[in-house]
Protein backbone atom coordinates (compact mmCIF):
# COMPACT_ATOMS: atom_id res chain seq x y z
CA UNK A 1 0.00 0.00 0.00
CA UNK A 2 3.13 2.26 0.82
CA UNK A 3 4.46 1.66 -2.74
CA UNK A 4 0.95 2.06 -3.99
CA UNK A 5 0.46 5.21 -2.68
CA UNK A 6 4.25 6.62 -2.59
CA UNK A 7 4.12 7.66 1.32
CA UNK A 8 4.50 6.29 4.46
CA UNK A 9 1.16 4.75 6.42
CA UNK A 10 0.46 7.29 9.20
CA UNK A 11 -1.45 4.97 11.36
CA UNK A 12 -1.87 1.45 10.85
CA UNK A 13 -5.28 0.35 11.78
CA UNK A 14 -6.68 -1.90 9.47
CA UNK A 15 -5.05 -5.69 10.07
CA UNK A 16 -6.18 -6.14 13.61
CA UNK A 17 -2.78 -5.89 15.29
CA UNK A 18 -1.99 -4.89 18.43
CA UNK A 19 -0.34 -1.61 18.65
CA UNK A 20 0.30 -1.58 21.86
CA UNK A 21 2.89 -4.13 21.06
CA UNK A 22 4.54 -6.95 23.70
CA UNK A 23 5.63 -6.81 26.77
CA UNK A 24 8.66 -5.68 27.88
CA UNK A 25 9.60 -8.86 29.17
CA UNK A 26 9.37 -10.29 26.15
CA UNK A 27 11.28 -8.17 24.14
CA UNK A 28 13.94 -8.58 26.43
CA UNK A 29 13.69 -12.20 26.09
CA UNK A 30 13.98 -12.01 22.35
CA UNK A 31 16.70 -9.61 22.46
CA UNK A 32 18.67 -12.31 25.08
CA UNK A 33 18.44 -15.33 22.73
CA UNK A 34 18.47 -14.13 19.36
CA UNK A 35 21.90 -15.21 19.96
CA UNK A 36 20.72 -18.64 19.64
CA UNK A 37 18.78 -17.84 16.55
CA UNK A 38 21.30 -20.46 14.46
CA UNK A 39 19.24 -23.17 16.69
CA UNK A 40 16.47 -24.97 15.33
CA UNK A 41 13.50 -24.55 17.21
CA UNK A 42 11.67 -27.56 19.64
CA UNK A 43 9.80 -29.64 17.16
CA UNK A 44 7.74 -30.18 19.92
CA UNK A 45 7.39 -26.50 21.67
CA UNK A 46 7.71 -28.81 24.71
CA UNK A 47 7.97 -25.76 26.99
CA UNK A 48 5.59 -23.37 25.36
CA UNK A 49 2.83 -26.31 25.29
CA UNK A 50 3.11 -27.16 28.97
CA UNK A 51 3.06 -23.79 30.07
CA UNK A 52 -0.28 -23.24 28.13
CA UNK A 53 -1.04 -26.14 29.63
CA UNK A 54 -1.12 -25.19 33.17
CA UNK A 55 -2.25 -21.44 32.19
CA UNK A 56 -5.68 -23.42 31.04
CA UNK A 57 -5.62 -25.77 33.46
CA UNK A 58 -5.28 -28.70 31.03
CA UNK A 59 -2.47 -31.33 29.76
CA UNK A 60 0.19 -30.60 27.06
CA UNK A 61 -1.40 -33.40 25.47
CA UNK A 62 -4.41 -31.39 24.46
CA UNK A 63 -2.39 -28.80 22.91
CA UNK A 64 -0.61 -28.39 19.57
CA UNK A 65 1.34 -25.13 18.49
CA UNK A 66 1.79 -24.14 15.51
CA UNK A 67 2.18 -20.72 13.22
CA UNK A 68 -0.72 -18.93 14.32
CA UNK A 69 -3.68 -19.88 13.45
CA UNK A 70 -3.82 -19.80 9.62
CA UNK A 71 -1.14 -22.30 9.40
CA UNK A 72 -2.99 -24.77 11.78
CA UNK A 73 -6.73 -23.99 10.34
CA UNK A 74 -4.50 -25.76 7.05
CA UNK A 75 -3.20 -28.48 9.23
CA UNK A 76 -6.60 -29.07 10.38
CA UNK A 77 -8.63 -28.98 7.24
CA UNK A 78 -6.02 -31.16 5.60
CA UNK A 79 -6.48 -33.84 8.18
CA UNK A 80 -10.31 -33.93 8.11
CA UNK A 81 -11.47 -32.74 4.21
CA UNK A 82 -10.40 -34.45 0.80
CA UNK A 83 -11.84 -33.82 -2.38
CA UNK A 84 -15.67 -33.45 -1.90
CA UNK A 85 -15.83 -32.78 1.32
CA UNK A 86 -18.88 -30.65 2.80
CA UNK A 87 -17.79 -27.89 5.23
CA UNK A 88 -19.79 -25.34 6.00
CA UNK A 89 -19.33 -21.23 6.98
CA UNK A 90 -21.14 -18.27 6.86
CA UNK A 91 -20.76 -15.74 4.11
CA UNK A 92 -18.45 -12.99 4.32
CA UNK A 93 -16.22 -15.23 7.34
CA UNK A 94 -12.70 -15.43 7.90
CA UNK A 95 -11.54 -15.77 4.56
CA UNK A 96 -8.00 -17.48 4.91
CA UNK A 97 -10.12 -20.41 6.23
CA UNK A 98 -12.18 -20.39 2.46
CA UNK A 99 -8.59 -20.42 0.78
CA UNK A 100 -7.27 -24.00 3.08
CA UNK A 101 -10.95 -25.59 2.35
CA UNK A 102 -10.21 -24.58 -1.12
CA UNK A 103 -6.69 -26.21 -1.30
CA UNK A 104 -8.14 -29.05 0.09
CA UNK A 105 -10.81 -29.89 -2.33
CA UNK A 106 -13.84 -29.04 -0.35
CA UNK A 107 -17.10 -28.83 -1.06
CA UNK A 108 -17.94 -24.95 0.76
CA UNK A 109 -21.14 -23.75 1.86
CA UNK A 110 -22.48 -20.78 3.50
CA UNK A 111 -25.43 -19.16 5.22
CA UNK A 112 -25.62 -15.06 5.81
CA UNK A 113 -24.94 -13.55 9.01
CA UNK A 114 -27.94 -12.36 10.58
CA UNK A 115 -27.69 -9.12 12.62
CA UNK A 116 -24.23 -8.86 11.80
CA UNK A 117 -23.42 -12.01 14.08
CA UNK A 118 -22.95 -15.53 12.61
CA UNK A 119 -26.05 -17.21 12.70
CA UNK A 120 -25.39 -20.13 15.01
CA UNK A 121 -29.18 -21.64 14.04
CA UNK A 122 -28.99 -21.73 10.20
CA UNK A 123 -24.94 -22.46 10.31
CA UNK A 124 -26.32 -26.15 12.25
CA UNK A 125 -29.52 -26.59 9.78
CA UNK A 126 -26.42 -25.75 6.75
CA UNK A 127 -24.14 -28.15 8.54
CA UNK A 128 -26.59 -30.89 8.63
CA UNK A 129 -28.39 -30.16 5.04
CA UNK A 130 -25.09 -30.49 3.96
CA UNK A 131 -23.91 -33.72 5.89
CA UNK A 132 -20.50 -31.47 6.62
CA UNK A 133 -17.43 -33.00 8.01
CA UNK A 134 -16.33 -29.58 9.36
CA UNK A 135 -17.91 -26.34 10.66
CA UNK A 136 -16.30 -23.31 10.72
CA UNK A 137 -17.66 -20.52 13.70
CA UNK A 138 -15.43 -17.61 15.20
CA UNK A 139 -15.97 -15.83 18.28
CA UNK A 140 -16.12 -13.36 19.13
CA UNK A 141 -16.02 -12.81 14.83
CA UNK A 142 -14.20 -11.30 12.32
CA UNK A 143 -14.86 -9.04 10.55
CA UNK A 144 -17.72 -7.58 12.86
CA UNK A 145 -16.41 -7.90 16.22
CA UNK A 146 -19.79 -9.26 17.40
CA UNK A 147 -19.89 -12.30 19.99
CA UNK A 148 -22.15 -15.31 21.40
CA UNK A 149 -22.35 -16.07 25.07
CA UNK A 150 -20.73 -19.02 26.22
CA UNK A 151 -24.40 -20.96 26.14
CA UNK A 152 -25.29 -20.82 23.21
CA UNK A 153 -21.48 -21.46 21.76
CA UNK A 154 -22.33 -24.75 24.42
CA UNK A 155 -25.84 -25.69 23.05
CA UNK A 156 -24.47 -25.13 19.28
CA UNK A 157 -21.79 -28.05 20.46
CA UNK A 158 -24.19 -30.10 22.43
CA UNK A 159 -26.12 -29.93 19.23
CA UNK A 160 -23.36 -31.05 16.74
CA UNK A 161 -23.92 -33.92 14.86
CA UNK A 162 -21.33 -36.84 15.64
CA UNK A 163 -19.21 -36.78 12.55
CA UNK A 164 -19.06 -32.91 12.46
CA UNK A 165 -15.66 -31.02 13.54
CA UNK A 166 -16.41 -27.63 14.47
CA UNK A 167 -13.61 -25.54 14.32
CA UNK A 168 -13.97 -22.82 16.73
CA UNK A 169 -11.61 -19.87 16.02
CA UNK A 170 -11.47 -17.76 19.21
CA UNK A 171 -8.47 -15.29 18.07
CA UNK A 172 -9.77 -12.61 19.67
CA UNK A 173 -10.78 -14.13 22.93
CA UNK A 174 -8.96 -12.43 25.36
CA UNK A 175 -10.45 -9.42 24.41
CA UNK A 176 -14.24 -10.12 24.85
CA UNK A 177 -15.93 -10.11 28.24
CA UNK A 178 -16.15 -12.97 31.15
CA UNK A 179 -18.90 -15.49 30.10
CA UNK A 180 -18.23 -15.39 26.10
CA UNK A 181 -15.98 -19.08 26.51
CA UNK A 182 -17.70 -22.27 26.69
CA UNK A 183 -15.95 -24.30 29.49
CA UNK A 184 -12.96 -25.96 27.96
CA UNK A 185 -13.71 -29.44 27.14
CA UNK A 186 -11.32 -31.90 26.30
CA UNK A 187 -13.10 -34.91 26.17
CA UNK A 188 -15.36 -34.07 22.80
CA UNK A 189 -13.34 -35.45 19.42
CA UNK A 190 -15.24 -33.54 17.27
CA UNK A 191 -14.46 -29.81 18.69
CA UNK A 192 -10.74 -27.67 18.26
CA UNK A 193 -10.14 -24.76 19.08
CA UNK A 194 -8.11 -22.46 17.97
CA UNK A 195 -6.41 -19.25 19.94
CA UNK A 196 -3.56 -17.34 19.14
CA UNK A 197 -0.61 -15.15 20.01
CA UNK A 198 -0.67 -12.78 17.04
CA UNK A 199 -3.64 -10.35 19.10
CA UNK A 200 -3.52 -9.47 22.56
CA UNK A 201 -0.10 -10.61 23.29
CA UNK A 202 1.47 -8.76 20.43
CA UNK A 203 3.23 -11.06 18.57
CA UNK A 204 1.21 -11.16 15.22
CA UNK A 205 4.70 -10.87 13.38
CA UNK A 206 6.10 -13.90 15.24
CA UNK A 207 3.48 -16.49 14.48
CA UNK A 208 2.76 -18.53 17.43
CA UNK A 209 -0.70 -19.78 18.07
CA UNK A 210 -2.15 -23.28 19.39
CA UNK A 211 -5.05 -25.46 18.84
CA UNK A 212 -6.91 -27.21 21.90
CA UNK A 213 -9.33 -30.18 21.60
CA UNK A 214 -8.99 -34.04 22.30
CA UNK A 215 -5.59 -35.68 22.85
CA UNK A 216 -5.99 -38.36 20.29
CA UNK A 217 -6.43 -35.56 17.14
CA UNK A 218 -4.29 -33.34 18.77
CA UNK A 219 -1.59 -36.31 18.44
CA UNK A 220 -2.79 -36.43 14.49
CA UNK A 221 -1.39 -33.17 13.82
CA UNK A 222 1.86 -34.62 14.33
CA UNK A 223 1.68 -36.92 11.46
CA UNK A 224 1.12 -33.48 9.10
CA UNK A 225 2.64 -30.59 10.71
CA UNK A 226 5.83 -28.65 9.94
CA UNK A 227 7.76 -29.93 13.09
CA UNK A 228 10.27 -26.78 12.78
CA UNK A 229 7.69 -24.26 11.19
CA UNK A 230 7.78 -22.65 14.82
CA UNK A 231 11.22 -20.52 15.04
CA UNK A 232 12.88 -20.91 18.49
CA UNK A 233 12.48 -17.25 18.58
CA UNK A 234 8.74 -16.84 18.29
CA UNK A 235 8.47 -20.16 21.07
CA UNK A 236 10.62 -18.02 23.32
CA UNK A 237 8.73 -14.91 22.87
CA UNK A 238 5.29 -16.84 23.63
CA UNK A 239 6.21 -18.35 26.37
CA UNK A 240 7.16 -15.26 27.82
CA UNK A 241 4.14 -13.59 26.85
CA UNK A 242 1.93 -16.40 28.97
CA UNK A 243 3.89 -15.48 31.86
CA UNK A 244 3.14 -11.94 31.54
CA UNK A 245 -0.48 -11.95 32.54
CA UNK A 246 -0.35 -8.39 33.65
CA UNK A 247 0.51 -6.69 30.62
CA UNK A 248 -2.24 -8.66 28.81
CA UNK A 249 -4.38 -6.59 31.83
CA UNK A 250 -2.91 -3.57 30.60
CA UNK A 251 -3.88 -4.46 26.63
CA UNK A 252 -7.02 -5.29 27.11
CA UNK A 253 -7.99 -1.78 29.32
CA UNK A 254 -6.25 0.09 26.36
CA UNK A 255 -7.99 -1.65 23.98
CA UNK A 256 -11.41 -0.66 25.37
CA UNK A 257 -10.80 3.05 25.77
CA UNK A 258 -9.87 2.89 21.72
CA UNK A 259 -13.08 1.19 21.09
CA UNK A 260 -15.24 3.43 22.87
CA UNK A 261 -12.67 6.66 21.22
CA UNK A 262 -13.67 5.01 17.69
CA UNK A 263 -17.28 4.83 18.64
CA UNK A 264 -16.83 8.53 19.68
CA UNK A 265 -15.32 9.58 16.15
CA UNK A 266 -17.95 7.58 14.25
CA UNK A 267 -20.65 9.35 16.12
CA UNK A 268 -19.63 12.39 15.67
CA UNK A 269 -19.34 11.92 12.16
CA UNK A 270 -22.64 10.57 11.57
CA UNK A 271 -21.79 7.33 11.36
CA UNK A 272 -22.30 4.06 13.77
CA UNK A 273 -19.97 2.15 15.67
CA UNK A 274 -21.40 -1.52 16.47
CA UNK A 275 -20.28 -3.41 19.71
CA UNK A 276 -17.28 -5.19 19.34
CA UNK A 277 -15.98 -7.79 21.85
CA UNK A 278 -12.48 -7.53 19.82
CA UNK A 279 -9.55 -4.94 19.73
CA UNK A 280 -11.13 -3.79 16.30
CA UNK A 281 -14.68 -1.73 15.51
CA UNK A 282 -16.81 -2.38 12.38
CA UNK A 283 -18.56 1.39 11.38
CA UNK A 284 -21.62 0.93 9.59
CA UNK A 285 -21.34 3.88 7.07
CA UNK A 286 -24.78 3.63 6.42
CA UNK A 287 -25.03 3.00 2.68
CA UNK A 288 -23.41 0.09 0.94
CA UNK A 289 -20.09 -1.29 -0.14
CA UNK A 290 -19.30 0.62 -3.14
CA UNK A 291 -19.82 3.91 -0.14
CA UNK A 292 -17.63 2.27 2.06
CA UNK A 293 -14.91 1.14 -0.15
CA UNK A 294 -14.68 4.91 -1.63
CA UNK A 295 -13.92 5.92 2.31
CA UNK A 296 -11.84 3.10 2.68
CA UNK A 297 -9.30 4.25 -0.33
CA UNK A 298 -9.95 7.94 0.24
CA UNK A 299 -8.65 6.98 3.96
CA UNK A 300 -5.39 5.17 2.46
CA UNK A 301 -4.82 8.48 0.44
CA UNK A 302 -4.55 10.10 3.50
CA UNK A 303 -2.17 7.96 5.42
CA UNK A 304 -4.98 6.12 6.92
CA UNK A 305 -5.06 1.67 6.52
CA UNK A 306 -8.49 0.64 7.52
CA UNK A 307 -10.26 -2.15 5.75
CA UNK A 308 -13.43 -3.21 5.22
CA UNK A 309 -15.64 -6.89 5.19
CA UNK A 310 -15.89 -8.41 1.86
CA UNK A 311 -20.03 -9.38 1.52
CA UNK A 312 -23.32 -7.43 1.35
CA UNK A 313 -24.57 -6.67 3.86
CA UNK A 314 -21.61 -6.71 5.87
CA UNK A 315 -19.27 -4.53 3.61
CA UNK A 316 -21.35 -1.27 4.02
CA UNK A 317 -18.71 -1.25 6.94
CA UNK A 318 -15.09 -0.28 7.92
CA UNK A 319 -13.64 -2.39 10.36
CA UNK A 320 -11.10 -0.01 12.46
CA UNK A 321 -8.28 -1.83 14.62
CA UNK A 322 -7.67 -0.19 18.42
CA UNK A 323 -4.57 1.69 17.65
CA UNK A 324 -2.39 4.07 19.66
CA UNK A 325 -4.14 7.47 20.97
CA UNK A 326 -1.88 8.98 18.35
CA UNK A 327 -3.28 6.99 15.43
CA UNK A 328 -6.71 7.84 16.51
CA UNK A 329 -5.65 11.33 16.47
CA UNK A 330 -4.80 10.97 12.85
CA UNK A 331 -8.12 9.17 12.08
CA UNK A 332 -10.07 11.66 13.76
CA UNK A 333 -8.42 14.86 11.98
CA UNK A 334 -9.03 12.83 8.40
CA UNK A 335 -12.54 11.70 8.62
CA UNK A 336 -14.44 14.34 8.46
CA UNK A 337 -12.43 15.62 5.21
CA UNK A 338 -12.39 12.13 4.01
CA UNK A 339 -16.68 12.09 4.19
C-alpha cells in the first residue's frame, strides 16, 4: 500500500494488530536469545505447550502449536477434508479459512450472518443439510467484532452432529468479556479450538498460536505438521508472553478506551460504531459497499489503513483496529475531510 500510494502509512489500523505491542519482558527475552537464533526450534514447543497447559488448566497433550492460526486452520482442514468434502461457513467469514478448504478440495457452503453475528441456528440446519465433516464458527467474529455467550457457543456443540468437527476460532478471545468461553472441554473429538498469540499478546509478526481439543487428534497433527515451522524465537517470545499476565491486563484496558474513542469519532461523524468484543470496531457507514470502499481508499490516500468486510450486507462497513491514541488522532483529523 506504501508503494501504492508513494508515502509512508500514518497509522496502521486496518489488520487487527496490536499496537500496543509486547511486553517488555518479552522483548527482552527475544533480544537475550536471538543469539541462539542459528538453533532450530523444539519440534515439539515442549515448553511453550506445557506452560499453556497449566495457564488453562489442562495437559500438554491437548495442545498443539503451531504458526498462528492460519497455518494450523490448514493443518486441520487437511487432516479432516479431501476432495468433496462438505464444510460449511457463513458468508463474508474469515476468509483465509475459504482459501485451506479450497486447497483441500472441499465442497464450501455458507449461510448469511444475521444481525451482523454468525447465525449459530442456520450455520447447524447448513451443517446438517449439507452432511458437513467440518464447521467453521469464530468468536467473538471477524470481521464484525460481534460475539455469542458461552451458552449458546455450548448448546451449538451439544447440538453437533457426531461426525461434524467444528472448528472454533477464538483469536480474539482475550479481548471479549467474562462469560463469552464455553468451558474448555477436552473430552469431545469432534471440537478444536483455535487461539492465538498474534492479538492481545502482540506477537502477530512472530506467528505462534495453538489449537486445543482431544488428545488423540491433537496427536494427528503430528503426522502433518511442519515440526520446525515454529522458530525458536517466536516459542521463546510466547512463552514469555503467557507469563506476563499483567501486561495482557494492561492491553485489554487500552484496547477498550480505543473502542469506545472510535465509537466517539464515528458518532460524531454521523456514522455508527457496532459493539465489538475484539480490539477492532466495524462502522456501519450507512449505505453500501461501493460507499464504504470509496472511504476506505480515500482513507489510504490520506495515510490512513483501515479495511473493510468483503459481503453485502456486511461490507457497508469499515472495520477499524484499536490503535495508539496517536493513530486515533490521525483518524479523527481525516474523517471528516475524508466524508
Amino acid at each position: 500500500m506504501q508503494r501504492r500510494i508513494g508515502q509512508k502509512i500514518k497509522a496502521r489500523i486496518g489488520a487487527n494488530e496490536n499496537a500496543f505491542g509486547p511486553a517488555p519482558s518479552v522483548i527482552k527475552t527475544v533480544q537475550d536469545h536471538a543469539h541462539k537464533s542459528w538453533m532450530y526450534g523444539d519440534p515439539e514447543c515442549h515448553d511453550l505447550k506445557h506452560a499453556l497447559a497449566e495457564h488453562l488448566g489442562l495437559a500438554a497433550d491437548n495442545i498443539c502449536v503451531g504458526e498462528g492460526i492460519d497455518g494450523l486452520l490448514g493443518y486441520a482442514l487437511r487432516l479432516f477434508v479431501e476432495p468433496g468434502t462438505g464444510v460449511a461457513t457463513s458468508l463474508g467469514a474469515y476468509p483465509t479459512f475459504n482459501f485451506h478448504v479450497a486447497a483441500s478440495g472441499g465442497r464450501l457452503a455458507a449461510t448469511p450472518y444475521v444481525e451482523d453475528r454468525e447465525d449459530l441456528a442456520s450455520l447447524l440446519r447448513l451443517t446438517k443439510a449439507e452432511h458437513a465433516r467440518v464447521m467453521y464458527l469464530a468468536n467473538p467474529d471477524n470481521p464484525m467484532g460481534t460475539v455469542w455467550p458461552a451458552q449458546d457457543i455450548q448448546r451449538l456443540i451439544n447440538d453437533l452432529p457426531e461426525h461434524t468437527i467444528l472448528m472454533l476460532d477464538e483469536a480474539y478471545t482475550e479481548f471479549a468479556e467474562a462469560g463469552t468461553q464455553a468451558p474448555l472441554d477436552v473430552t469431545r473429538k469432534n471440537v478444536l479450538r483455535f487461539r492465538t498469540f498474534s492479538k492481545a499478546y502482540g506477537l502477530a509478526g512472530a506467528r505462534v498460536g495453538y489449537v486445543i481439543g482431544h488428545a488423540d487428534v491433537i496427536k494427528a497433527f503430528d503426522k502433518i505438521r511442519n515440526h520446525f515451522g515454529v522458530a525458536r524465537l517466536s516459542q521463546g517470545a510466547a512463552l514469555a508472553a503467557i507469563r506476563d499476565q499483567a501486561w495482557l491486563a494492561d492491553v485489554v484496558g487500552e484496547v477498550k478506551r480505543a473502542r469506545q474513542r472510535i465509537a466517539d469519532i464515528a458518532k460524531s461523524n454521523g456514522l455508527k460504531a457496532l459493539p465489538s468484543a475484539t480490539n477492532f470496531v466495524a462502522v456501519d457507514c450507512g449505505r453500501d459497499g461501493v460507499y464504504a470502499k470509496i472511504i476506505v481508499d480515500r482513507l489510504l490516500e490520506q495515510g490512513i489503513f483501515v479495511r473493510m468486510p468483503g459481503v453485502a450486507p456486511l461490507n457497508r462497513c469499515i472495520r477499524i483496529s484499536c490503535g495508539t491514541p496517536q493513530d486515533l488522532t490521525a483518524l479523527e483529523a481525516v474523517l471528516p475531510k475524508v466524508l
